[in-house]
Protein backbone atom coordinates (compact mmCIF):
# COMPACT_ATOMS: atom_id res chain seq x y z
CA UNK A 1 -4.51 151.76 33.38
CA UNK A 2 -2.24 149.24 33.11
CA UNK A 3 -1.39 147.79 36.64
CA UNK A 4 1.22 144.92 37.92
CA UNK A 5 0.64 142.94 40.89
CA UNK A 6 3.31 140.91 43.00
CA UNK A 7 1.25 137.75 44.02
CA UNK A 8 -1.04 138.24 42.22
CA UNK A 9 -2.21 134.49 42.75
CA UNK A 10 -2.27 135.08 46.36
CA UNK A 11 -5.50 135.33 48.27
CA UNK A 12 -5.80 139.12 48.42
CA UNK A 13 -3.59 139.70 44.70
CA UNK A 14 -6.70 137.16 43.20
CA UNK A 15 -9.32 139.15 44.90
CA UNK A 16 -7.96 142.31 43.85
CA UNK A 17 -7.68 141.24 40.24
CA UNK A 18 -11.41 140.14 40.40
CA UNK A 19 -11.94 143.68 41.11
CA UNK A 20 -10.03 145.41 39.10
CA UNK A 21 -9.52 142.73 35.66
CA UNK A 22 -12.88 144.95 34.25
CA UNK A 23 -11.96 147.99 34.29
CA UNK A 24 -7.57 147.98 34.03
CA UNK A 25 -5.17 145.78 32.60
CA UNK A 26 -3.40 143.67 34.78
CA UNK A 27 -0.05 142.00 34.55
CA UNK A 28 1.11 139.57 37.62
CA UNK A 29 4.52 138.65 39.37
CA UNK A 30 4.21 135.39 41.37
CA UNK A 31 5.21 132.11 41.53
CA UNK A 32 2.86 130.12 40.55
CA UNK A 33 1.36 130.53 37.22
CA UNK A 34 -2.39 129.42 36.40
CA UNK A 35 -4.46 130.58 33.72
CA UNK A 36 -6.56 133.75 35.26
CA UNK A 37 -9.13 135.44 33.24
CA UNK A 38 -8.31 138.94 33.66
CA UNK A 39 -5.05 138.90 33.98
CA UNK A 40 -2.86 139.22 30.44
CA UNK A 41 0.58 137.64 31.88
CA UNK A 42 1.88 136.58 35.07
CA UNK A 43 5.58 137.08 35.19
CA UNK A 44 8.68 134.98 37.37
CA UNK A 45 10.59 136.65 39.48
CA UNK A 46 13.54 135.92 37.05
CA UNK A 47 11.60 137.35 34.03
CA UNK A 48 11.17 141.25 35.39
CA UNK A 49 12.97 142.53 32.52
CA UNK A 50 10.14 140.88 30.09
CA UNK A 51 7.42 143.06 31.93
CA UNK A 52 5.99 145.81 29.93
CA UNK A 53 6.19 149.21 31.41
CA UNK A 54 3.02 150.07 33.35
CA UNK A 55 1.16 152.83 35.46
CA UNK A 56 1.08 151.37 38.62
CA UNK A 57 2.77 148.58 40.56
CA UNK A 58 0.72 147.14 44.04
CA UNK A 59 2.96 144.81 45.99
CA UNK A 60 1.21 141.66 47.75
CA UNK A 61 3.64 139.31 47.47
CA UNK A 62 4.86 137.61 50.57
CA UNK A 63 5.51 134.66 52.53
CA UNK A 64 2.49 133.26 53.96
CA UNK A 65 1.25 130.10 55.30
CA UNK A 66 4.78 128.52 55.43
CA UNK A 67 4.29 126.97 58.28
CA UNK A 68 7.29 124.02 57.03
CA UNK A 69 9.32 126.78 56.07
CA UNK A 70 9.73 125.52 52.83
CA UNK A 71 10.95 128.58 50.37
CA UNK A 72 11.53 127.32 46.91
CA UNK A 73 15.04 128.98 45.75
CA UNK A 74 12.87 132.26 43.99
CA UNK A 75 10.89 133.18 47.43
CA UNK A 76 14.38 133.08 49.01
CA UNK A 77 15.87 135.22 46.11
CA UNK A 78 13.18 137.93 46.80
CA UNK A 79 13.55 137.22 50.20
CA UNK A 80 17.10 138.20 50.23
CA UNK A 81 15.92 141.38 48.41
CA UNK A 82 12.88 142.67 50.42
CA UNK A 83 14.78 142.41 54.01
CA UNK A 84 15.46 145.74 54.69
CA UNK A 85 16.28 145.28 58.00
CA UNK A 86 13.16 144.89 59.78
CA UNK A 87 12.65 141.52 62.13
CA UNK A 88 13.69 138.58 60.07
CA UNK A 89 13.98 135.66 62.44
CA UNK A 90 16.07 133.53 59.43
CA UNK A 91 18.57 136.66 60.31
CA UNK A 92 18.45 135.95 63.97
CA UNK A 93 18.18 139.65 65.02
CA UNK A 94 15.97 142.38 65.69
CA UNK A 95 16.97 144.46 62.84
CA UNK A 96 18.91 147.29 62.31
CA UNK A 97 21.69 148.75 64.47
CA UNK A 98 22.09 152.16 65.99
CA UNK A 99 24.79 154.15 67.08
CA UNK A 100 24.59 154.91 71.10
CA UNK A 101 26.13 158.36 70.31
């Protein structure tokens, strides 16, 4: 099966590309980029369009460990794109509104 992982380079995307690199083809999003055996391509988050289609996508990526809060201008890109209105402090509110109807 041919499978992409967001962070893939991440502590639990690494791990689960250990796991999986023997028996499934693997394809990363992240943004850093070292050489992993196992792992045929890791992908930006600009370069999307170059991934090949696959069977199955697991998202891991995610801000972690940013204790300085320092997002390079890609994290805050996907960022941007992820908040679907849940609690975001860099939003300075508690998420969605309702109606009082």
């Amino acid at each position: 099966m041919k499978i992409l992982i967001t962070g893939i380079h991440g502590f639990v995307g690494s791990n689960l590309g250990k796991a999986l690199q023997s028996h499934h083809t693997l394809f990363g999003e992240d943004i850093a980029f070292p050489q992993t055996i196992g792992i045929v391509k890791t992908y930006n988050w600009d370069a999307l369009q170059d991934i090949p289609p696959v069977n199955t996508i697991i998202h891991l990526a995610g801000k972690a460990h940013d204790t300085k809060n320092s997002m390079t201008p890609c994290m805050q890109k996907r960022s941007e794109l992820y908040d679907v209105g849940g609690i975001n402090p860099e939003r300075n509110d508690s998420g969605p509104k309702t109606s009082s109807a």
